[in-house]
Protein backbone atom coordinates (compact mmCIF):
# COMPACT_ATOMS: atom_id res chain seq x y z
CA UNK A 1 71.45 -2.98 -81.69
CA UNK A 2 70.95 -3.84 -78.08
CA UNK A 3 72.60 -1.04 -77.09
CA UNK A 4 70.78 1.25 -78.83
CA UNK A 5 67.31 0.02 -77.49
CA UNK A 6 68.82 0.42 -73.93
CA UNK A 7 69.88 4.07 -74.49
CA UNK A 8 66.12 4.58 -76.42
CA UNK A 9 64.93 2.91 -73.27
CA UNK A 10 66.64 5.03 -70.73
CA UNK A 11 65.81 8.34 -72.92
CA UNK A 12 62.00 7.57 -72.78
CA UNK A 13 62.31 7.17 -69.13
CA UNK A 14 64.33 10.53 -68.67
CA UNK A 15 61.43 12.16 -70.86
CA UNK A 16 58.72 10.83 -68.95
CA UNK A 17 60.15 12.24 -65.53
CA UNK A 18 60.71 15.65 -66.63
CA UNK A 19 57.56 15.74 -68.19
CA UNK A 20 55.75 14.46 -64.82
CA UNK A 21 57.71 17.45 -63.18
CA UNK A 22 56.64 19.95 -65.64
CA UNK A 23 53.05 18.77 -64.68
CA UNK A 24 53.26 18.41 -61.05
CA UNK A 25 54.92 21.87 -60.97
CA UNK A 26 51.92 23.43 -63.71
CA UNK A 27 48.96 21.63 -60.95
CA UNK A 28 50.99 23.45 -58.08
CA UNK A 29 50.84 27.30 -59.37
CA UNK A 30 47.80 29.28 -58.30
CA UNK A 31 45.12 29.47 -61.24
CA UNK A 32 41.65 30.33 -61.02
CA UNK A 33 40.44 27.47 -63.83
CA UNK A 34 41.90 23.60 -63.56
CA UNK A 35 42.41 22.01 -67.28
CA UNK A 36 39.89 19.76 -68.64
CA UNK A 37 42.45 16.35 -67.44
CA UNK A 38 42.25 17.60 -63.67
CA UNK A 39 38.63 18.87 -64.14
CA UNK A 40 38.24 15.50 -65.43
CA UNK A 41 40.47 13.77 -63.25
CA UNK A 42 38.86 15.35 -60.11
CA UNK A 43 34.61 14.99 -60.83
CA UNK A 44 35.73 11.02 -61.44
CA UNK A 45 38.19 10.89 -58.03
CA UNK A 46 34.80 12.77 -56.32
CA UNK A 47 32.55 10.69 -57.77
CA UNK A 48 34.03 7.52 -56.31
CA UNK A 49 34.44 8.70 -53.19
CA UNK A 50 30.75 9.39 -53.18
CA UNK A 51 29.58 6.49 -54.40
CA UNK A 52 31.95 4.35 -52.13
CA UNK A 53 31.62 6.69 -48.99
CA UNK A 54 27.62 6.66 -48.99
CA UNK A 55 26.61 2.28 -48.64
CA UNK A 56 30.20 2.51 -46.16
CA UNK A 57 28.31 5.46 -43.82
CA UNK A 58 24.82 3.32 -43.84
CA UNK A 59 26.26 0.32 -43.64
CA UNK A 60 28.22 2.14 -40.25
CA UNK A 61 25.33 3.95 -39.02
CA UNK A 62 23.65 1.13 -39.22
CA UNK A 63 25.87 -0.85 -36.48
CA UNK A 64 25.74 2.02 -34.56
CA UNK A 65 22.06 2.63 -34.30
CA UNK A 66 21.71 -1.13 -33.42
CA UNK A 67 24.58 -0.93 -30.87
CA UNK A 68 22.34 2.34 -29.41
CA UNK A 69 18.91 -0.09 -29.69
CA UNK A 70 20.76 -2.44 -27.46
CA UNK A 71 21.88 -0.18 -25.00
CA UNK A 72 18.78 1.74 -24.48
CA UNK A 73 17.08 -1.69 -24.18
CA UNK A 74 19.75 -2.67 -21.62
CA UNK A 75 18.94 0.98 -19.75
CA UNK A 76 15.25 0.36 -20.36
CA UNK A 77 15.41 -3.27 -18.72
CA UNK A 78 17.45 -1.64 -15.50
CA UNK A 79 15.01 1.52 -14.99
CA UNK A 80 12.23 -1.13 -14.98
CA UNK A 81 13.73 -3.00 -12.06
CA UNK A 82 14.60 -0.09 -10.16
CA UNK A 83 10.78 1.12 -10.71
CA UNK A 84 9.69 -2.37 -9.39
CA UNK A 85 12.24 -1.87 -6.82
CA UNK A 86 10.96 1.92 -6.28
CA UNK A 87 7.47 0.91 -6.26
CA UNK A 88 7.78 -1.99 -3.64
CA UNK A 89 9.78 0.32 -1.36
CA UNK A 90 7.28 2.70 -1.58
CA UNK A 91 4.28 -0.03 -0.35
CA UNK A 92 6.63 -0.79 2.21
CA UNK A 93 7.28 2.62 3.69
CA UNK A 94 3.52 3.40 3.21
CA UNK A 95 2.89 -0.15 5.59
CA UNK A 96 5.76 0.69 8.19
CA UNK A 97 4.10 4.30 8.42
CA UNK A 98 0.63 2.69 8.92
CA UNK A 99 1.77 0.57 11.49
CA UNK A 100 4.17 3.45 13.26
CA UNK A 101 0.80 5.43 13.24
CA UNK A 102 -1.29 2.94 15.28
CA UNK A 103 1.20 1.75 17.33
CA UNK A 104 1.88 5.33 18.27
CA UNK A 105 -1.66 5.50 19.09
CA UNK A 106 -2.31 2.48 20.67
CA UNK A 107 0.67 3.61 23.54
CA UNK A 108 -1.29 7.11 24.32
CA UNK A 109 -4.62 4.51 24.57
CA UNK A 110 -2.59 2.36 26.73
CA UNK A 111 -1.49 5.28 29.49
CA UNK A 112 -5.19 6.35 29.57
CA UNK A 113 -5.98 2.66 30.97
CA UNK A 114 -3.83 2.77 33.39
CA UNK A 115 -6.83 1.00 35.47
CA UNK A 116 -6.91 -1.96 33.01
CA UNK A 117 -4.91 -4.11 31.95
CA UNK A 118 -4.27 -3.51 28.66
CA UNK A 119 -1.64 -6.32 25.91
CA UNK A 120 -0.95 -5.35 22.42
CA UNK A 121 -1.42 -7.85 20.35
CA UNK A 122 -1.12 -8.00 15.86
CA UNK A 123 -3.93 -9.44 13.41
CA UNK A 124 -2.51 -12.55 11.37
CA UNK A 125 -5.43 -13.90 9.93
CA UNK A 126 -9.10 -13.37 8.84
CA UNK A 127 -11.53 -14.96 6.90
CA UNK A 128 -12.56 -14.02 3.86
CA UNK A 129 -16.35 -15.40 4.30
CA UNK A 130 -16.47 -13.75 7.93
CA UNK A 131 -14.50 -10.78 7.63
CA UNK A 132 -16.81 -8.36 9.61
CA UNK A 133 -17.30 -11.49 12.20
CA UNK A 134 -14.26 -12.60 12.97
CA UNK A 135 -10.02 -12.23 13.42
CA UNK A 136 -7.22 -14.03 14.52
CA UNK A 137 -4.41 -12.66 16.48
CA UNK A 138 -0.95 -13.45 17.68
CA UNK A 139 -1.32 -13.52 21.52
CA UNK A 140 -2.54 -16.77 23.39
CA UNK A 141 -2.78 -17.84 27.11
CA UNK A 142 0.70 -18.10 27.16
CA UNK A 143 0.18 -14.18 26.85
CA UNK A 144 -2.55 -14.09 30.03
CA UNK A 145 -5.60 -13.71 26.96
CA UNK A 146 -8.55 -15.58 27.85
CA UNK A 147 -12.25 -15.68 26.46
CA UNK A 148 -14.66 -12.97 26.98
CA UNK A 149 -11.84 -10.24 27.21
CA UNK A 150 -12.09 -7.03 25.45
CA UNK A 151 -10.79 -6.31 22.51
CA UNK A 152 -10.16 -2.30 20.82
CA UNK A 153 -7.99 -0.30 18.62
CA UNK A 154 -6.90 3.59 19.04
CA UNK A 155 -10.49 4.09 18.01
CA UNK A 156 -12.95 2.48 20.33
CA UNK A 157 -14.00 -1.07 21.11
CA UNK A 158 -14.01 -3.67 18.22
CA UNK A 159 -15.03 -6.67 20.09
CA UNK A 160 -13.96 -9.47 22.53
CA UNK A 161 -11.79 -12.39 22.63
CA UNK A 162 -14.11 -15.47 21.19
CA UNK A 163 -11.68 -18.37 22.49
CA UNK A 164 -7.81 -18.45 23.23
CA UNK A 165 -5.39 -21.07 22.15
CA UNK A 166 -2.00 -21.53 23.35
CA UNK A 167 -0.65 -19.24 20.70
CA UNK A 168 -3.31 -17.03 18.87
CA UNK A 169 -6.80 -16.11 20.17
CA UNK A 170 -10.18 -16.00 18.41
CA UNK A 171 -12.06 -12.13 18.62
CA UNK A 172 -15.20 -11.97 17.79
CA UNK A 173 -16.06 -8.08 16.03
CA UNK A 174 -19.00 -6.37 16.98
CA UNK A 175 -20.43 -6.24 13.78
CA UNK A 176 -20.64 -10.21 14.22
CA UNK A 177 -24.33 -11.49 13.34
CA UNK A 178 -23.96 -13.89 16.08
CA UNK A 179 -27.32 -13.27 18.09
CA UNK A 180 -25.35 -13.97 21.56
CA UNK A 181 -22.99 -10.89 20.60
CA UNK A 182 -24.18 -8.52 23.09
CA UNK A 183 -22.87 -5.92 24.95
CA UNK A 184 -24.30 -3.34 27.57
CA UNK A 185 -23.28 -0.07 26.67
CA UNK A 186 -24.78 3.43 27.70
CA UNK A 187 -25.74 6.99 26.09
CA UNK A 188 -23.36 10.31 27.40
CA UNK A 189 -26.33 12.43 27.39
CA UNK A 190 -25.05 15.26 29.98
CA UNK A 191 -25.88 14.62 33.27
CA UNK A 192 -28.03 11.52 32.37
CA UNK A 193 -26.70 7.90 30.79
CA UNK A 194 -29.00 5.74 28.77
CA UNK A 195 -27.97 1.94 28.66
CA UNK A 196 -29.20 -0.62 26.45
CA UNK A 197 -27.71 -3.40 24.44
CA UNK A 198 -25.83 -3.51 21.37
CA UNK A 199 -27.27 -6.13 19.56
CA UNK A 200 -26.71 -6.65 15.81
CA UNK A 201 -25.15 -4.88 12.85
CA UNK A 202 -26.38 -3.18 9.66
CA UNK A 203 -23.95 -4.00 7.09
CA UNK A 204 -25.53 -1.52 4.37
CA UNK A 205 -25.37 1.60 6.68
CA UNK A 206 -22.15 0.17 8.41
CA UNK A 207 -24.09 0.83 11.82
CA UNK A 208 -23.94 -0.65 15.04
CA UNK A 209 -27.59 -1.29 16.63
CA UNK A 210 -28.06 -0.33 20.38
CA UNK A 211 -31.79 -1.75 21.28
CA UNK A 212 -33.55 -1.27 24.44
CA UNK A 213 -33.35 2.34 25.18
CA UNK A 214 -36.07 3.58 27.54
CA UNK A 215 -38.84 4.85 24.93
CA UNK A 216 -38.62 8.25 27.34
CA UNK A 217 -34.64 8.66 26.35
CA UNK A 218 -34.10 11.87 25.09
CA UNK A 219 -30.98 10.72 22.63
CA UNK A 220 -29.60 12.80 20.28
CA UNK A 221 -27.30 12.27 17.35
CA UNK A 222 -23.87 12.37 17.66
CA UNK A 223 -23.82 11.66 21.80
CA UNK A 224 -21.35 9.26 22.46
CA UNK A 225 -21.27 5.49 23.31
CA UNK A 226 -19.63 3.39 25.75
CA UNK A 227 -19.54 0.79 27.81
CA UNK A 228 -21.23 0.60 30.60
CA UNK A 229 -19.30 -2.01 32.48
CA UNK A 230 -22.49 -3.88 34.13
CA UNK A 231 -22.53 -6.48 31.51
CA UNK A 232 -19.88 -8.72 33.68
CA UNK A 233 -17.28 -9.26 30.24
CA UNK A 234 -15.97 -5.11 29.23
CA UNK A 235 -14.10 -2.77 31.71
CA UNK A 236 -16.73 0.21 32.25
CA UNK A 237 -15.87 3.59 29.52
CA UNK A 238 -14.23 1.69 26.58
CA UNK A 239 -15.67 3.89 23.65
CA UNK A 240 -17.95 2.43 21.19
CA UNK A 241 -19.09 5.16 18.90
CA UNK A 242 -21.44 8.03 18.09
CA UNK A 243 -25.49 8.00 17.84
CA UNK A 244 -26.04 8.38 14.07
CA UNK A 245 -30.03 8.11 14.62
CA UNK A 246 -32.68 7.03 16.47
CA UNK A 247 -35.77 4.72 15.55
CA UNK A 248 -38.87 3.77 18.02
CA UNK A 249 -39.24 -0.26 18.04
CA UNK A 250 -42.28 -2.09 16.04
CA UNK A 251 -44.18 -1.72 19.83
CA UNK A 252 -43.13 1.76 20.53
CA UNK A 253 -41.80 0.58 23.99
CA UNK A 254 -38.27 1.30 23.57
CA UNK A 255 -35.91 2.98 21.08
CA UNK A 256 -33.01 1.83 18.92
CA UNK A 257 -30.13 3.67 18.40
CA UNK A 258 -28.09 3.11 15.32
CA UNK A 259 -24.75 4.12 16.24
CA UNK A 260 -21.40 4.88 14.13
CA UNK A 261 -18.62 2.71 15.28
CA UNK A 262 -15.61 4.50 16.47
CA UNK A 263 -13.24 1.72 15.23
CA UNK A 264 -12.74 0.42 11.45
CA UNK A 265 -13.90 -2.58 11.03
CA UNK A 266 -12.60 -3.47 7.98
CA UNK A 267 -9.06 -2.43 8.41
CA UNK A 268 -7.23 -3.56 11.70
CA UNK A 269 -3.80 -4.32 12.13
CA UNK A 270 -2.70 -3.65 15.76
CA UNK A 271 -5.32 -4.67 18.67
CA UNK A 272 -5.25 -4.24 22.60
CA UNK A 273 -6.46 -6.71 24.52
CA UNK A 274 -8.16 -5.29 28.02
CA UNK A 275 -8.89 -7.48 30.63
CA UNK A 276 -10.88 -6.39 33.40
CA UNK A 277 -9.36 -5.25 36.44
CA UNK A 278 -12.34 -4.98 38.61
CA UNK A 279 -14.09 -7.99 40.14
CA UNK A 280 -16.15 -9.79 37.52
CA UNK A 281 -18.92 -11.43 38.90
CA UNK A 282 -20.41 -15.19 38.39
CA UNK A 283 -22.30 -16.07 35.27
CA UNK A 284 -24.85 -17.71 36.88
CA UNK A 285 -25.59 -14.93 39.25
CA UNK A 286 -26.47 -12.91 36.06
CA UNK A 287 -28.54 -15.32 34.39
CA UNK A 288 -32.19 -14.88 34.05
CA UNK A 289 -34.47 -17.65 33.40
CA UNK A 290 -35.49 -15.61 30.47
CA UNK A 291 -32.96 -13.87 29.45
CA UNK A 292 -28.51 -13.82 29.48
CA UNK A 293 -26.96 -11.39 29.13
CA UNK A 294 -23.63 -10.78 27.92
C-alpha cells in the first residue's frame, strides 16, 4: 500500500512537469492574442507593479528634491558671501582709486610750488557738529606743521592750520563761522587785481564771501580768486575760487563778492600743508588799533 502511494506520488510529479513544459513551450510560440490565464496573469503582475512602483518613486523623489533644497541652499549661502565679499572689494577699489586720484594730483600741485614748502598730510578725524569748521590731520610738529600755515587740496585753498600737537594738527576750513577767519585774497581781473577779505561763509549757497572790494571794482563773474599774500599767514597765488556774483554793501561803499570755492569742502581726504617761504612779518607790526588782520 505504501508503495503504491509512492509510485502515485512520483506519477503526479512526472505529470505536473511535463505539463509545465507543455505550457512554458505554448507562452514561448509567437501568437498575436495571449489566453485569458496570461491576460489575466499579466493586468494583475502590471497592476502591482504600478501600485507598488508609484508611493516607491514619490517617496524617492521626494529625498531627492530635499537633497537638491539643501544643496541649492548650501550654493545660495556661498554666492551670498562671495557677493558680500564682491561688494566690499568693490568699496575698496572705489576708495584706493579715490585716493590714487588725489594723491596723483596733489604731486603735480606739489611741483608747481616749488617756491613753498609744501607736506602732504591725511584727514583722520572730523566732527560731526563742525564739519564745515573744522579737521584733524595726521602731521604734527614733529612733521615741521605749525599754526597759521596753509592748508589746500588739488583744488585750491581749504584753510589753515588752527593749532599743532605733537602728532596731529588742528585746520581750521574756510567756510568756518569763526569771525577771526580771515584771509586777504585778490580779484584776476586782467591787468588789474582787486583785494579784499574773505570773511564768512553762506552755507545755503555753499559760497565763500569776499567783503571789502573797492565799490569802483569792475568784477565780473567767474574771475578767479587768490591769495594775495599781504595778509602775513598764506604764500601769495594759492587759488581760492571763482566770483559767482557780486552784491553792493548795506552803505554802498564797497562790494561783496560771493565766490565758488575751488576745493570741496565736504569731502577731503589728502591735504598739503604750505608753509611760507618768504619772510613773514611781525604780528604786531600789522596790528591796527582798530582793526587785525589775518
Amino acid at each position: 500500500m505504501p508503495q503504491f502511494f509512492l509510485n502515485k506520488r512520483l506519477i503526479i510529479l512526472l505529470v505536473s512537469i511535463i505539463i509545465l513544459v507543455a505550457l512554458i513551450g505554448f507562452s514561448l510560440k509567437d501568437r498575436e492574442n495571449l489566453t485569458w490565464p496570461e491576460q489575466f496573469l499579466k493586468d494583475t503582475t502590471g497592476f502591482i507593479q504600478n501600485a507598488v512602483s508609484s508611493p516607491v518613486n514619490y517617496v524617492a523623489g521626494f529625498f531627492e528634491n530635499v537633497e537638491d533644497l539643501q544643496n541649492t541652499y548650501k550654493e545660495n549661502k556661498e554666492l551670498k558671501t562671495r557677493l558680500d565679499e564682491l561688494a566690499r572689494l568693490e568699496s575698496e577699489v572705489q576708495r584706493l582709486k579715490k585716493d590714487n586720484t588725489e594723491l596723483r594730483e596733489i604731486l603735480d600741485k606739489k611741483d608747481s610750488l616749488s617756491e613753498f614748502e609744501p607736506k602732504q598730510a591725511t584727514v583722520i578725524g572730523r566732527n560731526p557738529d563742525r564739519w564745515h569748521e573744522l579737521l584733524i590731520i595726521n602731521k604734527g610738529k614733529n612733521a615741521g606743521i605749525e599754526p597759521n600755515m596753509a592748508v589746500i587740496t588739488s583744488k585750491g585753498l581749504i584753510g589753515k592750520v588752527k593749532s599743532s600737537n605733537t602728532f596731529t594738527s588742528t585746520v581750521q576750513l574756510l567756510s568756518s563761522m569763526d569771525p577771526t577767519n580771515r584771509i586777504s585774497a585778490k580779484i584776476q581781473a586782467g591787468d588789474n587785481n582787486f583785494f579784499g577779505l574773505i570773511e564768512g561763509y553762506d552755507k545755503e549757497k555753499g559760497l565763500l564771501l569776499l567783503k571789502r572790494i573797492p565799490y569802483d571794482a569792475k568784477v565780473k563773474k567767474d574771475q578767479n580768486v587768490i591769495t594775495s599774500g599781504l595778509g602775513g599767514v598764506f604764500p601769495e597765488s594759492l587759488p581760492i575760487g571763482k566770483v559767482v556774483d557780486v552784491v553792493p554793501d548795506e552803505f554802498g561803499l564797497t562790494q561783496t563778492a560771493y565766490v565758488k570755492p575751488g576745493a570741496d569742502f565736504y569731502d577731503i581726504g589728502h591735504v598739503m600743508v604750505v608753509k611760507r617761504g618768504a619772510l613773514q612779518p611781525e604780528l604786531m607790526e600789522m596790528v591796527d588799533e582798530k582793526e587785525e588782520e589775518l
